[in-house]
Protein backbone atom coordinates (compact mmCIF):
# COMPACT_ATOMS: atom_id res chain seq x y z
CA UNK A 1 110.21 164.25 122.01
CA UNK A 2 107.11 164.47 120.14
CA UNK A 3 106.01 161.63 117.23
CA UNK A 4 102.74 161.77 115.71
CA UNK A 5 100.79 159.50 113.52
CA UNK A 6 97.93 159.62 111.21
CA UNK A 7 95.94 156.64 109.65
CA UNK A 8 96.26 157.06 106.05
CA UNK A 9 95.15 153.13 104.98
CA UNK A 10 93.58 150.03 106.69
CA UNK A 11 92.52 146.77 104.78
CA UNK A 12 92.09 143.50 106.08
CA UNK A 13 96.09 142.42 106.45
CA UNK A 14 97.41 145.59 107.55
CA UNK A 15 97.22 149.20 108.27
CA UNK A 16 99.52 152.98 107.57
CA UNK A 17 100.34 155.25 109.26
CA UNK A 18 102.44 158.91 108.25
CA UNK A 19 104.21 159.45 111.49
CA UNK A 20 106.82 162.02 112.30
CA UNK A 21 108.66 164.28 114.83
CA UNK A 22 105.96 167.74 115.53
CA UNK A 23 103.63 166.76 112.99
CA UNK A 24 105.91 166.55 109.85
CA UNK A 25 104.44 162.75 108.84
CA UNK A 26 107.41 162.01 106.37
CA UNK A 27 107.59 158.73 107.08
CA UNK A 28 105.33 155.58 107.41
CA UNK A 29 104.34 153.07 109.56
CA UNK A 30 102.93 149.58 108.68
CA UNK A 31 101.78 146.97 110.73
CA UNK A 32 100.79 143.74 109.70
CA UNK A 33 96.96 143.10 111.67
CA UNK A 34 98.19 139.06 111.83
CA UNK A 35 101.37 139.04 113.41
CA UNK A 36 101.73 142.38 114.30
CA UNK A 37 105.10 142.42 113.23
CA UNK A 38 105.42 146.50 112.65
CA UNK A 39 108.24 148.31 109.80
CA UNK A 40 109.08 151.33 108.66
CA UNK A 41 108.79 151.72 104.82
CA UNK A 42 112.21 153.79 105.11
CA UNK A 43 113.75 150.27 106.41
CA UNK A 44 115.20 152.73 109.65
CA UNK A 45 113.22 151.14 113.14
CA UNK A 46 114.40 153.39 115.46
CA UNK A 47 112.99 154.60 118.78
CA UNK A 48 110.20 156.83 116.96
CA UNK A 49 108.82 153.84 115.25
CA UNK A 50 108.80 151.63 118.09
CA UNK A 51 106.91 154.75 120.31
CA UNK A 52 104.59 155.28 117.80
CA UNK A 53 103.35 151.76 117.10
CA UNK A 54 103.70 150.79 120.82
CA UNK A 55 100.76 153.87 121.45
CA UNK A 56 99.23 152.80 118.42
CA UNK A 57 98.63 148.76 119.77
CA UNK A 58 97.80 149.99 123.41
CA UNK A 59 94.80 152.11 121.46
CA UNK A 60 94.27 148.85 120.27
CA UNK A 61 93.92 146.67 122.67
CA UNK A 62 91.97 149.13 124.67
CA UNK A 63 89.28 150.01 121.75
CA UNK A 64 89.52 146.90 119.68
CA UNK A 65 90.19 149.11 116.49
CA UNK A 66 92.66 151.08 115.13
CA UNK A 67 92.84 154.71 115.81
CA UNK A 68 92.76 157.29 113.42
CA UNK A 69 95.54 159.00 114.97
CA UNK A 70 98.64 158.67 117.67
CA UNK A 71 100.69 160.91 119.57
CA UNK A 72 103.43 159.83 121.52
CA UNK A 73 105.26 162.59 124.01
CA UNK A 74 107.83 162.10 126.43
């Protein structure tokens, strides 16, 4: 399984993401930069969006910024 992500918007509460199986981005991603707590504009948090944003706050943590980008393979 392949999910990748794309920064799309970042202001100073949170940051999007399009994110989707082999580069399709049809969904989004939005995580709150105060609490982290991390949703799925589609209301579905299933195993891609928990992959994606899970690579997405290891970038993170490791750069201190967001990335412009994400792919998660396994």
């Amino acid at each position: 399984m392949m999910v990748t992500a794309r920064k799309v918007t970042e202001d100073k509460d949170e940051v999007r993401y399009q994110f989707g199986f082999d580069r399709q981005f049809d969904r989004i991603l939005v995580i709150n930069k105060v609490n982290w707590e991390t949703r799925s504009e589609d209301g579905n948090f299933d195993s891609a969006v928990g992959m994606i944003a899970a690579k997405i706050k290891k970038t993170w943590r490791e750069q201190g910024e967001f990335p412009p980008g994400a792919i998660f393979a396994s």
